[in-house]
PDB file of N, CA and C in Angstrom:
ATOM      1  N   UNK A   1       0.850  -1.178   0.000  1.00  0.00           N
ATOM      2  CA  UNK A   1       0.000   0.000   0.000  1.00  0.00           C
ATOM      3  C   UNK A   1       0.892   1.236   0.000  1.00  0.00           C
ATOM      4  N   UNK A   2       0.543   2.092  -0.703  1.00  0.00           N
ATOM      5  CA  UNK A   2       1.299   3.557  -0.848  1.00  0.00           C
ATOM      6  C   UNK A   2       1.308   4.160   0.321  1.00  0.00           C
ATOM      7  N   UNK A   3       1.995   4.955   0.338  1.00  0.00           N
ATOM      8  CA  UNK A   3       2.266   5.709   1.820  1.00  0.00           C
ATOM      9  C   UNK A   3       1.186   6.966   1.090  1.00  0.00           C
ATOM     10  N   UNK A   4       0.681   7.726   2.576  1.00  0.00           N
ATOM     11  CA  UNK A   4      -0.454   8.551   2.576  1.00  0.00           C
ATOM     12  C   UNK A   4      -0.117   9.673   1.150  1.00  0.00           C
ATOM     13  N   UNK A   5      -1.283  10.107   0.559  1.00  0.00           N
ATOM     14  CA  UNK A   5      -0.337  11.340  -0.693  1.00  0.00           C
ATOM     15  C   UNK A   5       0.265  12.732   0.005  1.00  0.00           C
ATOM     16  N   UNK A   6       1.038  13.303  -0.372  1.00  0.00           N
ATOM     17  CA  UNK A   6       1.465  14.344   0.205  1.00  0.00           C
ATOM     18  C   UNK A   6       1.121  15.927  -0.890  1.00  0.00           C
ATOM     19  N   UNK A   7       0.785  16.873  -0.501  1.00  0.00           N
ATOM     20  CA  UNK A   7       0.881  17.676  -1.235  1.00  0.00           C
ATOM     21  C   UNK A   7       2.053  17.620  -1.923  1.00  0.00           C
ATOM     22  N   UNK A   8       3.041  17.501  -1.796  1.00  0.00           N
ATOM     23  CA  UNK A   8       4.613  18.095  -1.907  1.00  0.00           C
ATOM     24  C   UNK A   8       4.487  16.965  -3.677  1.00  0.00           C
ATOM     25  N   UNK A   9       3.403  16.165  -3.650  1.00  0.00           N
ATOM     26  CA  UNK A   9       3.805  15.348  -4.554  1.00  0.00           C
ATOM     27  C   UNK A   9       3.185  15.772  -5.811  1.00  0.00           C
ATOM     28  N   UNK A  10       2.642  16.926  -6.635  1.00  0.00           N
ATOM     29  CA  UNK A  10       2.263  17.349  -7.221  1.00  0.00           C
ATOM     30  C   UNK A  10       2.926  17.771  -8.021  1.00  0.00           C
ATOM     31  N   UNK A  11       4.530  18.499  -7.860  1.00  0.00           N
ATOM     32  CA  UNK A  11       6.083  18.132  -8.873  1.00  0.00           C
ATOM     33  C   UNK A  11       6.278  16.816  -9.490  1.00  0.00           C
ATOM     34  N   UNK A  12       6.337  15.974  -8.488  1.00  0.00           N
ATOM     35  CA  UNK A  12       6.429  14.786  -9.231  1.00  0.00           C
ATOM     36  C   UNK A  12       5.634  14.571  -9.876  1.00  0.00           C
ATOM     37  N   UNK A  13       4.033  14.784 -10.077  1.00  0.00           N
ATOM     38  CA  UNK A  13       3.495  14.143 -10.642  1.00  0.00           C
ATOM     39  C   UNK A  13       3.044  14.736 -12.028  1.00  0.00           C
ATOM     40  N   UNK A  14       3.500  16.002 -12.231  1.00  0.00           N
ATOM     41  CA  UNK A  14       3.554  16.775 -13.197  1.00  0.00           C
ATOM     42  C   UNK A  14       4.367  16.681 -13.924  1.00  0.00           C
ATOM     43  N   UNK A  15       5.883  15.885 -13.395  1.00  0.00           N
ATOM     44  CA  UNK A  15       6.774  15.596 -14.545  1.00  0.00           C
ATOM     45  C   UNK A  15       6.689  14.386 -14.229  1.00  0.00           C
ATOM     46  N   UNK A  16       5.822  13.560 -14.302  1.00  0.00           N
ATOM     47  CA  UNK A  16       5.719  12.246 -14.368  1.00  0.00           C
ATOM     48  C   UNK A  16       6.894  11.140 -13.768  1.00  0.00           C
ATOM     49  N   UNK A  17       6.925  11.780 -12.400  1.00  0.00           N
ATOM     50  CA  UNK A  17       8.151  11.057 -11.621  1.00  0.00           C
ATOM     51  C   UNK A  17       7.125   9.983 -10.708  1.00  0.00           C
ATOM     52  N   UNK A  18       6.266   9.569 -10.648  1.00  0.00           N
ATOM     53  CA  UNK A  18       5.513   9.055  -9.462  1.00  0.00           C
ATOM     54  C   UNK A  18       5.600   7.854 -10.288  1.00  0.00           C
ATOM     55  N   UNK A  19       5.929   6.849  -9.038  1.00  0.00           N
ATOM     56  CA  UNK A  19       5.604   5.177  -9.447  1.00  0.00           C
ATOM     57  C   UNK A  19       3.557   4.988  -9.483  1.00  0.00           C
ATOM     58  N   UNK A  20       3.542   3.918 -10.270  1.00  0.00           N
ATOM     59  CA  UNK A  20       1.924   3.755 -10.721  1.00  0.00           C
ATOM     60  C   UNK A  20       1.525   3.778  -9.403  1.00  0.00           C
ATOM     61  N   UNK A  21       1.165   2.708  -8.387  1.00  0.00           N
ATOM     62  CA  UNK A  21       0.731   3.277  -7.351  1.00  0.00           C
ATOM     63  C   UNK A  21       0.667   4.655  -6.229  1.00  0.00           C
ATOM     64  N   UNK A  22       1.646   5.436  -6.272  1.00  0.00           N
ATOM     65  CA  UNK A  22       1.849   6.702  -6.144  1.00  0.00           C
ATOM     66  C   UNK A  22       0.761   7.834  -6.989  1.00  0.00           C
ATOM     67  N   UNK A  23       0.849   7.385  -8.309  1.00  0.00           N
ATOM     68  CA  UNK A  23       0.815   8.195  -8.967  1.00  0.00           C
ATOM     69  C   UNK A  23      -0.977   7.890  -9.477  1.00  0.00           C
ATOM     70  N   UNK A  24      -1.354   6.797  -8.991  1.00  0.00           N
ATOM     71  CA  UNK A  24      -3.091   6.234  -8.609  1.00  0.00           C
ATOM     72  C   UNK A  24      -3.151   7.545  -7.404  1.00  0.00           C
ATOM     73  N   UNK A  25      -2.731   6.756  -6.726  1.00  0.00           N
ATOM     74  CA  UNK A  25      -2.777   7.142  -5.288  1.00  0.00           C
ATOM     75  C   UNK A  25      -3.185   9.388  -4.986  1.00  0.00           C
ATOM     76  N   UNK A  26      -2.098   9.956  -5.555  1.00  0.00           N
ATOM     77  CA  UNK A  26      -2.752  10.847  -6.346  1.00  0.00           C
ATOM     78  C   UNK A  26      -3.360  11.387  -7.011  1.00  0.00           C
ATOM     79  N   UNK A  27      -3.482  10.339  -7.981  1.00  0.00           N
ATOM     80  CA  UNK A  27      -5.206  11.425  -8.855  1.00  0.00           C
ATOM     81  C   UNK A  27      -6.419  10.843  -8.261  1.00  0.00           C
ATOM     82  N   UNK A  28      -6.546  10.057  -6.940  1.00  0.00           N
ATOM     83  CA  UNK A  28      -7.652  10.117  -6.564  1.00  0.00           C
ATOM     84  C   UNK A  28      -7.120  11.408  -5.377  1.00  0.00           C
ATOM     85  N   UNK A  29      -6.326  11.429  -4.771  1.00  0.00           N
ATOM     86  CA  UNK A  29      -6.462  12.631  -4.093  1.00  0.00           C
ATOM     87  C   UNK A  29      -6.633  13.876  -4.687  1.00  0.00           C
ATOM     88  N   UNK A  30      -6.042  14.322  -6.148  1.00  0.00           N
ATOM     89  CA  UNK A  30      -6.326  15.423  -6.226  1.00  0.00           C
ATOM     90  C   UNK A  30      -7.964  15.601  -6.843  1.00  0.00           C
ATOM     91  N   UNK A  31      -8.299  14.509  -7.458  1.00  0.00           N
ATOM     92  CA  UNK A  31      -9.638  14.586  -7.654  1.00  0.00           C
ATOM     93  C   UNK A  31     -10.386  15.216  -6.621  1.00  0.00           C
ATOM     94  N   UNK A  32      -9.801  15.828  -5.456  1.00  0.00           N
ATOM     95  CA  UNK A  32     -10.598  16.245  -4.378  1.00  0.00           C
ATOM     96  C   UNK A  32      -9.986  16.904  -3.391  1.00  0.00           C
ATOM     97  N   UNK A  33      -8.565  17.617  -4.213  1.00  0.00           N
ATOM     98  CA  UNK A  33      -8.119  18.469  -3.233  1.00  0.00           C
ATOM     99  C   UNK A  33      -7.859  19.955  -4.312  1.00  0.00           C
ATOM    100  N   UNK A  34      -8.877  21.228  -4.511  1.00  0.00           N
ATOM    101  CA  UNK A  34      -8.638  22.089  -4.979  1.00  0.00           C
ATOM    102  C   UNK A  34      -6.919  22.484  -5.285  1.00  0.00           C
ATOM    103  N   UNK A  35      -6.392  22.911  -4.111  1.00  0.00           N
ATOM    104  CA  UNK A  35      -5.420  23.415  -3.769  1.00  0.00           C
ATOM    105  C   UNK A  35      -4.300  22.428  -4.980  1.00  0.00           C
ATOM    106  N   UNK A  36      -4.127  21.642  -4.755  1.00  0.00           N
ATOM    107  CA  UNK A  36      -3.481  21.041  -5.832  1.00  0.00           C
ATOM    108  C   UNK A  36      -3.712  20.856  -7.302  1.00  0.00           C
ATOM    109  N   UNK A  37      -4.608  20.630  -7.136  1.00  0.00           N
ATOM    110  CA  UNK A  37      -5.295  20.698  -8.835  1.00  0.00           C
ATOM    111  C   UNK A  37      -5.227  22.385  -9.223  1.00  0.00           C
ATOM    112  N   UNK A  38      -5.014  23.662  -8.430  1.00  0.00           N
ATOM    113  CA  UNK A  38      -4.549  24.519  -8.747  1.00  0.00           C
ATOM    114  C   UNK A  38      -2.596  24.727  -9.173  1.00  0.00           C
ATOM    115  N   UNK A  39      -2.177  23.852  -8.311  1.00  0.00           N
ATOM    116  CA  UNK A  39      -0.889  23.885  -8.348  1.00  0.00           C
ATOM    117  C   UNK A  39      -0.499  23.017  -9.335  1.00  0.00           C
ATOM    118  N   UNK A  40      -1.150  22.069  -9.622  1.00  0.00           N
ATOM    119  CA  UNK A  40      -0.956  21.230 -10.797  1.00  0.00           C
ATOM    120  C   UNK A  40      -1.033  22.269 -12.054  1.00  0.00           C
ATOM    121  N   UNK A  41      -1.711  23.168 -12.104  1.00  0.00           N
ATOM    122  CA  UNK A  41      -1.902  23.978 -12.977  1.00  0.00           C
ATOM    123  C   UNK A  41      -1.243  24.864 -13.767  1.00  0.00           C
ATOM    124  N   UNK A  42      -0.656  25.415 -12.507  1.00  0.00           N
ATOM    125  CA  UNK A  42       0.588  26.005 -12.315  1.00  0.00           C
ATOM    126  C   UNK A  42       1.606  25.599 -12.735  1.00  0.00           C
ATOM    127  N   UNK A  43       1.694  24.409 -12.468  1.00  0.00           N
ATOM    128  CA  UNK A  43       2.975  23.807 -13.029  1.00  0.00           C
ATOM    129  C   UNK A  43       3.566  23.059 -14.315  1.00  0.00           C
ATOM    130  N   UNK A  44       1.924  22.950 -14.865  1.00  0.00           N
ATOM    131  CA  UNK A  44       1.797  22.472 -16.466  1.00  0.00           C
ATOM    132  C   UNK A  44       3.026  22.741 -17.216  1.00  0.00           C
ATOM    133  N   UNK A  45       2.660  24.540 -17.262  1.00  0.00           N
ATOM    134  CA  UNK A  45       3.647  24.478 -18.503  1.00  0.00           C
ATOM    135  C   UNK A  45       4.984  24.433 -18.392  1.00  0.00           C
ATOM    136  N   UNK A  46       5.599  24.766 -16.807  1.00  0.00           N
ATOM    137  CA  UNK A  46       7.037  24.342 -16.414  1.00  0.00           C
ATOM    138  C   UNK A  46       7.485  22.796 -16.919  1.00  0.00           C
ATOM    139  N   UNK A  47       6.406  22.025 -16.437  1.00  0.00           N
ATOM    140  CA  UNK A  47       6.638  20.537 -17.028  1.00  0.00           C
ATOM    141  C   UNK A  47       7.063  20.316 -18.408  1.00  0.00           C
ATOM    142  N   UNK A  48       5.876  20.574 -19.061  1.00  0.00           N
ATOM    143  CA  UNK A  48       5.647  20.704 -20.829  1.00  0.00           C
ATOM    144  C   UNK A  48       6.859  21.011 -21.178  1.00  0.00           C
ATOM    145  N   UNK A  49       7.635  22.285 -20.353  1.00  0.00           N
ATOM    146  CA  UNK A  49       9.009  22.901 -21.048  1.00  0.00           C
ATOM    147  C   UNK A  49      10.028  22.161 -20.415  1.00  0.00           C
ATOM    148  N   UNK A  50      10.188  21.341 -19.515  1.00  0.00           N
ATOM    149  CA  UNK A  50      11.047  20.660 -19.123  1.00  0.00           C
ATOM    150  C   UNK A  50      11.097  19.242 -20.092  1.00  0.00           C
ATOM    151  N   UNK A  51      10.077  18.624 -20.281  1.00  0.00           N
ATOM    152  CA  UNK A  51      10.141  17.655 -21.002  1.00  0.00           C
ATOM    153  C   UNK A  51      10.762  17.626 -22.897  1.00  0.00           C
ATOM    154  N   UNK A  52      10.211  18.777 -23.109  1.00  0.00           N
ATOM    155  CA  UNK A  52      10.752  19.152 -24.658  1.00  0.00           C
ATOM    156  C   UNK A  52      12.023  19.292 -24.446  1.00  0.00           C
ATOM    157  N   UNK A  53      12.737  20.121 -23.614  1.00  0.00           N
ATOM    158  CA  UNK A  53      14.334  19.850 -23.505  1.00  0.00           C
ATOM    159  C   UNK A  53      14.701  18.643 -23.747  1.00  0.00           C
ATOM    160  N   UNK A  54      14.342  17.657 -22.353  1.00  0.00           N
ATOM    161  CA  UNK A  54      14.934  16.467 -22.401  1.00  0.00           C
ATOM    162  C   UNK A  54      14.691  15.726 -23.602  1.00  0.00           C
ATOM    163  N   UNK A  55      13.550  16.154 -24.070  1.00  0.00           N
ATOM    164  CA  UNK A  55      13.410  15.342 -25.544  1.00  0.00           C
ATOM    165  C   UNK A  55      14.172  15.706 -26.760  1.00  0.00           C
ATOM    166  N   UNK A  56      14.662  17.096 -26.385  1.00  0.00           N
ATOM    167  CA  UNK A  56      15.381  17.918 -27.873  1.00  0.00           C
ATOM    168  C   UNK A  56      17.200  17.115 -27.676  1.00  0.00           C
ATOM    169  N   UNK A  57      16.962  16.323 -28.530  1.00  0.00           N
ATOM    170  CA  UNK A  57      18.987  15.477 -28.530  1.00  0.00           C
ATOM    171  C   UNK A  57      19.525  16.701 -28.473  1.00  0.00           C
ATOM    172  N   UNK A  58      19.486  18.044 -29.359  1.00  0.00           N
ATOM    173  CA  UNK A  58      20.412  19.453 -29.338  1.00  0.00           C
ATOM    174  C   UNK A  58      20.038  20.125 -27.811  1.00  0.00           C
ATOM    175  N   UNK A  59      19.093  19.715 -27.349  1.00  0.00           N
ATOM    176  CA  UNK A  59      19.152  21.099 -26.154  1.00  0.00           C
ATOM    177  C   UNK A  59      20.543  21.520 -25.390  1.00  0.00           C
ATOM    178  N   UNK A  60      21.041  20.508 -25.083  1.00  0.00           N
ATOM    179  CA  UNK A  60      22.229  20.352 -24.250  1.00  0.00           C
ATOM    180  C   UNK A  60      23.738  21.152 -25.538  1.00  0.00           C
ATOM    181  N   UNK A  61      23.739  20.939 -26.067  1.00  0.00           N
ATOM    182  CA  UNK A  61      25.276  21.402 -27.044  1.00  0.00           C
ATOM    183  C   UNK A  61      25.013  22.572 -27.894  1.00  0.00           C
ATOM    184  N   UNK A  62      25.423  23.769 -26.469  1.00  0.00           N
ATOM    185  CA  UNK A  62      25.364  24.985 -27.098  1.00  0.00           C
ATOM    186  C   UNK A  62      27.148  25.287 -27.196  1.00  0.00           C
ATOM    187  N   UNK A  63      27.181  26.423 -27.887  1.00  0.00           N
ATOM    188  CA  UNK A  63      28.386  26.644 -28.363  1.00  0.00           C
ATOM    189  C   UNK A  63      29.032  27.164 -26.609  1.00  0.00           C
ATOM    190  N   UNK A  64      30.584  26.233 -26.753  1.00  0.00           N
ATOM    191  CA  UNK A  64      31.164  26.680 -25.637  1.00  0.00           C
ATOM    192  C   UNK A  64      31.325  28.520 -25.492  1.00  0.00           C
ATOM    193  N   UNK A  65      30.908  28.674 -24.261  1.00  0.00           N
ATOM    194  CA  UNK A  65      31.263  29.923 -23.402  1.00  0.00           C
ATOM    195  C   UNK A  65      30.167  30.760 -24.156  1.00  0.00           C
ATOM    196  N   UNK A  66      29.046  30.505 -24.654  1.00  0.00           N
ATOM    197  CA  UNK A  66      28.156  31.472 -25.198  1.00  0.00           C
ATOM    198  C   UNK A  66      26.884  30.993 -24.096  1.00  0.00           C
ATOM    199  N   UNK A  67      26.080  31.905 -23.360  1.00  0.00           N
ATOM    200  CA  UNK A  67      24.895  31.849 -23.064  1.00  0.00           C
ATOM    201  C   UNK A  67      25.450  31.668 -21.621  1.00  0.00           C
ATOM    202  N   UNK A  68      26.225  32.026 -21.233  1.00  0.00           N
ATOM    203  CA  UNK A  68      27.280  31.905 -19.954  1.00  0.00           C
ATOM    204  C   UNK A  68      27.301  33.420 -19.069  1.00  0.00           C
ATOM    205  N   UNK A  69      26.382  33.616 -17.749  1.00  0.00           N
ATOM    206  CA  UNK A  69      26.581  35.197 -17.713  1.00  0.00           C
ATOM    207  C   UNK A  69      28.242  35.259 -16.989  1.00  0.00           C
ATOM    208  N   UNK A  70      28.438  36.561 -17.428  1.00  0.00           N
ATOM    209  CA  UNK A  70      29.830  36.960 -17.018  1.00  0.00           C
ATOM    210  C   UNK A  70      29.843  37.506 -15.747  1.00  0.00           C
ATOM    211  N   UNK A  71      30.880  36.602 -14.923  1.00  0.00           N
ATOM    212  CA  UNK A  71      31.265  37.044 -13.517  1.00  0.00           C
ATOM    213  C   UNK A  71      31.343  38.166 -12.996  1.00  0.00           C
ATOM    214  N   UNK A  72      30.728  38.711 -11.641  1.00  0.00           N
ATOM    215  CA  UNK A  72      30.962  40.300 -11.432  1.00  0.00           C
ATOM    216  C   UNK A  72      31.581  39.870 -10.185  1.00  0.00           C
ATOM    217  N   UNK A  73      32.788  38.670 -10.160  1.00  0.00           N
ATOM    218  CA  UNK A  73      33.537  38.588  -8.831  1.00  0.00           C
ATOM    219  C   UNK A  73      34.295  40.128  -8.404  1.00  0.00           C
ATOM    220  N   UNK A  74      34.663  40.614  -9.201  1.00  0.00           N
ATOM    221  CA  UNK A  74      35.589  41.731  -8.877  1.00  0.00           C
ATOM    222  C   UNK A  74      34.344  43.189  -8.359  1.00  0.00           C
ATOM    223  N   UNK A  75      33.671  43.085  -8.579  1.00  0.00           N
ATOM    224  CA  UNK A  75      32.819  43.668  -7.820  1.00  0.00           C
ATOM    225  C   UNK A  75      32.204  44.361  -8.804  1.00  0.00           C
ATOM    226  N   UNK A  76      31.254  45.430  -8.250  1.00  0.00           N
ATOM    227  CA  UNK A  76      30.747  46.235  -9.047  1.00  0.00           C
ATOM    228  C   UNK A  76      31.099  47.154 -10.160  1.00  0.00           C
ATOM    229  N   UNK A  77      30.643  47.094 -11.518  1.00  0.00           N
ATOM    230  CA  UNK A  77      30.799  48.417 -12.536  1.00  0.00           C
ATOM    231  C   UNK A  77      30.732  49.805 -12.512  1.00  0.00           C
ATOM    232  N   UNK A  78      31.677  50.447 -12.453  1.00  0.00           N
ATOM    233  CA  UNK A  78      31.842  51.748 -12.740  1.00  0.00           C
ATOM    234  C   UNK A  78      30.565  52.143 -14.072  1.00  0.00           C
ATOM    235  N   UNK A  79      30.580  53.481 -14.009  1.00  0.00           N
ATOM    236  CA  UNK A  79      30.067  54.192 -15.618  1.00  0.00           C
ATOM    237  C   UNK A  79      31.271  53.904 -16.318  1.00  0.00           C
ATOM    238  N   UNK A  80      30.337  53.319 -17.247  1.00  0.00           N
ATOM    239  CA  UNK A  80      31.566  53.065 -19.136  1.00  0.00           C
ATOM    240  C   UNK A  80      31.425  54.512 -19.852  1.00  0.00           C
TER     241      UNK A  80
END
């Protein structure tokens, strides 16, 4: 038997991390918990865009040192 659902599990279950019983186990809870089925909502399209990455073979191999922000270790900018 699944352990009780937790709110907290509504990430997982939006990117489809929940084992089948877990992931039962949740859509009968949210079938009946507003609050999540709002947050589920919420989190759609974060998912949607997380998954197309992992699905894009190119997402990962961008050109070295481009898309990289530049360090402000040395501290703050003067006026140029």
């Amino acid at each position: 038997m699944p352990d009780p659902v937790e709110h907290t599990d509504v990430g997982a279950y939006a990117l489809g991390l929940l084992e089948d019983a877990d992931r039962r186990a949740f859509e009968e809870h949210l079938a009946g918990c507003p609050a999540c089925a709002a947050e589920l909502r919420r989190l759609t399209g974060a998912a949607d865009a997380l998954r197309a990455l992992r699905d894009d073979p190119g997402a990962d191999q961008r050109p070295s040192g481009q898309d990289r922000p530049q360090s402000t270790a040395s501290g703050p900018r003067g006026p140029e």
